[in-house]
Protein backbone atom coordinates (compact mmCIF):
# COMPACT_ATOMS: atom_id res chain seq x y z
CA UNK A 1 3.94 36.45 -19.19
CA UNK A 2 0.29 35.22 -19.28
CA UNK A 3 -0.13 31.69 -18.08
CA UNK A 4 -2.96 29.46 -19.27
CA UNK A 5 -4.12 27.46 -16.56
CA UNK A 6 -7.07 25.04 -16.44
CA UNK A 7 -9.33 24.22 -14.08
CA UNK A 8 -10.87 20.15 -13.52
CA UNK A 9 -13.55 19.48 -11.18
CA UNK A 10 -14.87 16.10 -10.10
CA UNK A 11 -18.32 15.95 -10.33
CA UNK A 12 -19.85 13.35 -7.38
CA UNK A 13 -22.94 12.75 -9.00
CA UNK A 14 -22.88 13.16 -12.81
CA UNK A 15 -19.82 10.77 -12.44
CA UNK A 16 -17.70 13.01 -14.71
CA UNK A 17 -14.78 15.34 -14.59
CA UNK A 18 -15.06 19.14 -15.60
CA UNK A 19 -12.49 20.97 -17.26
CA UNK A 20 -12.81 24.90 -17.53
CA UNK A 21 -9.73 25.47 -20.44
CA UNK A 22 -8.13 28.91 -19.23
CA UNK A 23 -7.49 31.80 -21.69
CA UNK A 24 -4.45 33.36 -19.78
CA UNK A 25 -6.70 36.35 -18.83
CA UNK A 26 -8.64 35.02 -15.83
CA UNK A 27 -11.64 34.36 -17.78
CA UNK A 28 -11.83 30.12 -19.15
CA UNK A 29 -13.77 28.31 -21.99
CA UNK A 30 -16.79 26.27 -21.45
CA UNK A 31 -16.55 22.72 -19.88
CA UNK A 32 -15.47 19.44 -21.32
CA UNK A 33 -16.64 16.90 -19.28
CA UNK A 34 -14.51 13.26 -19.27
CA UNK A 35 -17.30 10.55 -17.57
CA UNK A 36 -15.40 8.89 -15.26
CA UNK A 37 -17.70 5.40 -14.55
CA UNK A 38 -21.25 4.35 -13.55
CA UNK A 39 -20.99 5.06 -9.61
CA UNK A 40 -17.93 6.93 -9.62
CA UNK A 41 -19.00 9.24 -6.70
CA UNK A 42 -15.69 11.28 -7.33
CA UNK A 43 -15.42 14.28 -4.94
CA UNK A 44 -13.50 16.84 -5.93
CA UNK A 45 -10.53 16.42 -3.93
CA UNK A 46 -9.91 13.33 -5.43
CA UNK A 47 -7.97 15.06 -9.04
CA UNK A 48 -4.58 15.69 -9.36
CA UNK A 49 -2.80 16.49 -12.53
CA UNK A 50 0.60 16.67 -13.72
CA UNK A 51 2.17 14.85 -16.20
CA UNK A 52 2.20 11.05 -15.42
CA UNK A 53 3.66 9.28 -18.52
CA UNK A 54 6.77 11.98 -18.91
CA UNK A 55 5.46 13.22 -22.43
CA UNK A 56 5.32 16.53 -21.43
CA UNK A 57 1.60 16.75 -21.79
CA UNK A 58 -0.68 17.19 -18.08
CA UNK A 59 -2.83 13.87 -17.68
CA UNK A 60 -6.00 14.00 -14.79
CA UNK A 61 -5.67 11.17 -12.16
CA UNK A 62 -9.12 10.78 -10.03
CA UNK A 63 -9.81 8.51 -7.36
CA UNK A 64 -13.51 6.94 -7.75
CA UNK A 65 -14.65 6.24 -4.15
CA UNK A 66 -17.86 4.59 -5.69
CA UNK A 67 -16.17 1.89 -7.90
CA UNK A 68 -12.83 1.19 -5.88
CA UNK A 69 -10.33 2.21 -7.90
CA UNK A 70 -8.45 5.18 -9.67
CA UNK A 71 -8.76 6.64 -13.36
CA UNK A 72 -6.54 8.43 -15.33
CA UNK A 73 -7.27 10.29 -18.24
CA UNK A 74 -3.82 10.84 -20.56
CA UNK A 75 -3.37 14.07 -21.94
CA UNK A 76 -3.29 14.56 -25.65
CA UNK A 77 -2.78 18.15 -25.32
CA UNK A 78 -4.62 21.58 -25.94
CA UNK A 79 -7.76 19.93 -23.49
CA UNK A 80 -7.95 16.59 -24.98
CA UNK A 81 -7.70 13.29 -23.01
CA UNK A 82 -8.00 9.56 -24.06
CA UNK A 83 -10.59 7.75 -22.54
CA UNK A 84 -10.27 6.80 -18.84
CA UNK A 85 -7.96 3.81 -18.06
CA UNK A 86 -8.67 2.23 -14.72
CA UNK A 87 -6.50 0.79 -11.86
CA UNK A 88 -8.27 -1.05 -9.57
CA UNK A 89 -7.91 -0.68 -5.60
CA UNK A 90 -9.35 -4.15 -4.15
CA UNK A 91 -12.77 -4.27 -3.18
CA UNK A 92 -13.69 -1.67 -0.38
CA UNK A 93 -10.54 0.82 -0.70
CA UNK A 94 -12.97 3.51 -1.49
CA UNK A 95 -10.19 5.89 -2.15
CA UNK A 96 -11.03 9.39 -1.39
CA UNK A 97 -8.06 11.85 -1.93
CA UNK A 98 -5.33 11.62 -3.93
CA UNK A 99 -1.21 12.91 -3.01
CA UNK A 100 1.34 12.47 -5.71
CA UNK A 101 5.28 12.32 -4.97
CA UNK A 102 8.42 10.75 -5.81
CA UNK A 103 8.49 8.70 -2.63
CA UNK A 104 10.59 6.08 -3.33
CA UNK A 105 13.36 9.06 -4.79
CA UNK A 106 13.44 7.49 -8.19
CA UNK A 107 13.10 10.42 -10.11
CA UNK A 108 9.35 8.93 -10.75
CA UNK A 109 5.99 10.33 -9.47
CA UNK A 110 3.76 8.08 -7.63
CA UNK A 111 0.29 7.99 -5.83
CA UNK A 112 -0.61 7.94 -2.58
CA UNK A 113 -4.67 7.56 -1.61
CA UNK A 114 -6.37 7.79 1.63
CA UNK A 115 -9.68 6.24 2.38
């Protein structure tokens, strides 16, 4: 069974996101890049990805230290995203990592950022 998995890389100073589409045989498409936001300075522990609005389809969540807040990008599917939607983090967060979970055991995935 061949799995085709991505790869998304945040880009600190192009203030994008990367993402290397994989063909299932080690080898991956060129890159798409999403532009996260003017001063972003995303680093690239800062992605995760899984599927945040439970439509089966991975969406790219990245924390942009820069601006103070987090981005997500919802998957269409086959490597296309809708534009970034932004959650602000109050003035200074700087958020620089990003750890999802169901920690409050509701059977829904939340964030948790560290500065």
């Amino acid at each position: 069974m061949n799995t085709e998995l991505d790869i998304v890389i945040a880009n600190y100073d192009s203030e994008s996101v990367s993402i290397f589409l994989g063909y299932g045989n080690g080898s991956f498409a060129n890159s798409e890049n999403l532009l996260t936001s003017a001063g972003s300075n995303s680093y690239s522990c800062v992605v995760t990805v899984r599927d945040y609005n439970n439509d089966v389809i991975q969406d790219i969540v990245v924390a942009n230290q820069g601006t103070n807040n987090l981005g997500i990008f919802l998957g269409y599917g086959k490597g296309t995203f809708l534009s970034m939607i932004l959650y602000p983090m109050g003035y200074g967060s700087r958020p620089f990592s990003i750890v999802g979970g169901d920690f409050s055991k509701d059977k829904k995935f939340e964030f948790c950022r560290s500065q």
